[in-house]
Protein backbone atom coordinates (compact mmCIF):
# COMPACT_ATOMS: atom_id res chain seq x y z
CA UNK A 1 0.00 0.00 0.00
CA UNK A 2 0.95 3.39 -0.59
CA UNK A 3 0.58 6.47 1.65
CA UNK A 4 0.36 10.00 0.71
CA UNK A 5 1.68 12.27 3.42
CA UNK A 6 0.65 16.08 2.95
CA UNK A 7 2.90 18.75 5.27
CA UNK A 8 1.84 22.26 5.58
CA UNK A 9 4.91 24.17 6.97
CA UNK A 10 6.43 27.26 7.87
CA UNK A 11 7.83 28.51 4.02
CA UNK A 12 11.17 29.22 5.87
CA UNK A 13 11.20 25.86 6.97
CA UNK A 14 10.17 24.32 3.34
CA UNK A 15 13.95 23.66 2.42
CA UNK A 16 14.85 21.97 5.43
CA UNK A 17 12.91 19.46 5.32
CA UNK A 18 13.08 18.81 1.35
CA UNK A 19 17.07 18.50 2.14
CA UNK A 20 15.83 16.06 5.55
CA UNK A 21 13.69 13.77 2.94
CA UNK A 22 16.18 14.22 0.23
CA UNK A 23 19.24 13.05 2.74
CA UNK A 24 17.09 9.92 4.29
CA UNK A 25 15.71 8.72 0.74
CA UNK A 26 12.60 10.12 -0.29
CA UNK A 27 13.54 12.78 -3.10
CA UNK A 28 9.96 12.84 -4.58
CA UNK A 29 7.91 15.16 -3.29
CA UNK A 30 5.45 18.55 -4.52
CA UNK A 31 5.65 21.66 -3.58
CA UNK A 32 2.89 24.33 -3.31
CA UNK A 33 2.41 28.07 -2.10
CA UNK A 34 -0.52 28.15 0.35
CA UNK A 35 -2.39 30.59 2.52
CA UNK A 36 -4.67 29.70 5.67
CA UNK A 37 -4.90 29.63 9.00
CA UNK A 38 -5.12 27.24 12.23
CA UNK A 39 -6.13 26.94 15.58
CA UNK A 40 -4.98 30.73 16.45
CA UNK A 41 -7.11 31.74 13.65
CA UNK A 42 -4.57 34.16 12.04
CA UNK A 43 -2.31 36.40 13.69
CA UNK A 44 -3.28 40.14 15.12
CA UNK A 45 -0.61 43.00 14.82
CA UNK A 46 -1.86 46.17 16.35
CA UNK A 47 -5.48 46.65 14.80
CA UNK A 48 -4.69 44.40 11.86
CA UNK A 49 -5.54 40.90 11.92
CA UNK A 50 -4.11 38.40 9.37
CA UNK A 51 -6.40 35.70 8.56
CA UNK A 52 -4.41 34.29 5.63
CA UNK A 53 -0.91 33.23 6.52
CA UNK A 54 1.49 32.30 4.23
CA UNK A 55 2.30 28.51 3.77
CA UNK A 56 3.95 25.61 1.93
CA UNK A 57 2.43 22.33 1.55
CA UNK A 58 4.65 19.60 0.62
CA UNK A 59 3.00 16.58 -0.81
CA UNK A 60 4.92 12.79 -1.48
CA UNK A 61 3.90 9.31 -1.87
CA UNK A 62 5.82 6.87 -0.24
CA UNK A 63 5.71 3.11 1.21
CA UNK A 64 3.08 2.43 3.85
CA UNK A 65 6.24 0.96 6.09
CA UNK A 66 7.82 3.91 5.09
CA UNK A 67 5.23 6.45 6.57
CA UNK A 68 6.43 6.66 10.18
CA UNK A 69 9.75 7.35 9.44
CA UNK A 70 8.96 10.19 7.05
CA UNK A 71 6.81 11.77 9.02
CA UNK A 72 9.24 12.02 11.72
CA UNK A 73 11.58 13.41 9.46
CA UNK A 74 9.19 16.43 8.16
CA UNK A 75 8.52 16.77 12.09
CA UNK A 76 11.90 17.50 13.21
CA UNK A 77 12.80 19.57 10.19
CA UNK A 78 9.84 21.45 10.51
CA UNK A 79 9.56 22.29 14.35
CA UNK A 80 10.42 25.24 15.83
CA UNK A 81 13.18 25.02 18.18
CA UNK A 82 13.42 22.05 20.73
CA UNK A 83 9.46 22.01 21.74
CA UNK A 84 8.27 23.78 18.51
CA UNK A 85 5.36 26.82 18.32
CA UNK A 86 1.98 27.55 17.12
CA UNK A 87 1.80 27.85 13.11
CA UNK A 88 4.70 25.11 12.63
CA UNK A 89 2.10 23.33 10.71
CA UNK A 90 0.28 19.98 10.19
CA UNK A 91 0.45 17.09 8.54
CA UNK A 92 -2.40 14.75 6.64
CA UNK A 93 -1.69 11.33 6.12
CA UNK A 94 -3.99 9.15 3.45
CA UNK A 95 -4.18 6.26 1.80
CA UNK A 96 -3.52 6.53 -2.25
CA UNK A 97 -5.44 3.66 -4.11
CA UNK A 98 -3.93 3.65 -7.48
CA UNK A 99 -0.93 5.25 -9.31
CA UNK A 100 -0.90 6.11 -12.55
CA UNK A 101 2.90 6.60 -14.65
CA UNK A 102 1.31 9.73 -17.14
CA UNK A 103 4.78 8.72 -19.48
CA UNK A 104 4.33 5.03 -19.56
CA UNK A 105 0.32 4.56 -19.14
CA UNK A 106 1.04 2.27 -16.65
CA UNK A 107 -1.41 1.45 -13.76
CA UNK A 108 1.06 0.62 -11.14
CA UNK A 109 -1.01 -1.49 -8.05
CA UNK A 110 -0.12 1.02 -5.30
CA UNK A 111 -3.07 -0.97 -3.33
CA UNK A 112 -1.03 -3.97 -3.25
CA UNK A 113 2.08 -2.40 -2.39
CA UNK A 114 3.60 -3.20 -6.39
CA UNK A 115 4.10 0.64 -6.82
């Protein structure tokens, strides 16, 4: 089975952890620009609050045995200091049922682990 792991992190913090998954392994992975907002539902400076804060999401597809050990990777590249702080980000973890090779048109079983 295959696992897609989605990490939305602080942009300063985007290249850290694509040189953390590129030095344990996992080189493949997509970067986006993203706005929102979390828990502390923006940030307030003087009267002006921002709602929309700038993010990255970083998206890869890796090995379901895989999974724990990336994620602990983008978690420690990603924190904040030794404890970490409010905005470092979140991360999604799915399954992904089929891949598809757009070069090759082939199906590749990603359900039963033949990706």
């Amino acid at each position: 089975m295959m696992i897609m792991v989605r990490a939305i992190v602080r942009p300063e913090k985007a290249d850290a952890v694509l040189a953390a998954l590129m030095d344990n392994g996992f080189p493949a992975v997509t970067k986006y620009s993203v706005a929102g907002r979390g828990k502390q539902r923006g940030i307030k400076i003087g009267e002006v609050t921002y709602d929309e804060i700038p993010k990255t999401m970083l998206m890869s597809v890796v090995k379901a045995e895989d999974k724990d050990f990336v994620i602990s990777t983008i978690m420690d590249a990603a924190r904040s200091g030794t404890k970490g702080a409010f905005g470092d980000g979140k991360i999604f973890v799915s399954e992904v049922g089929d891949v598809y090779t757009i070069s090759s048109g082939v199906k590749e079983g990603a359900a039963e682990g033949e990706a």
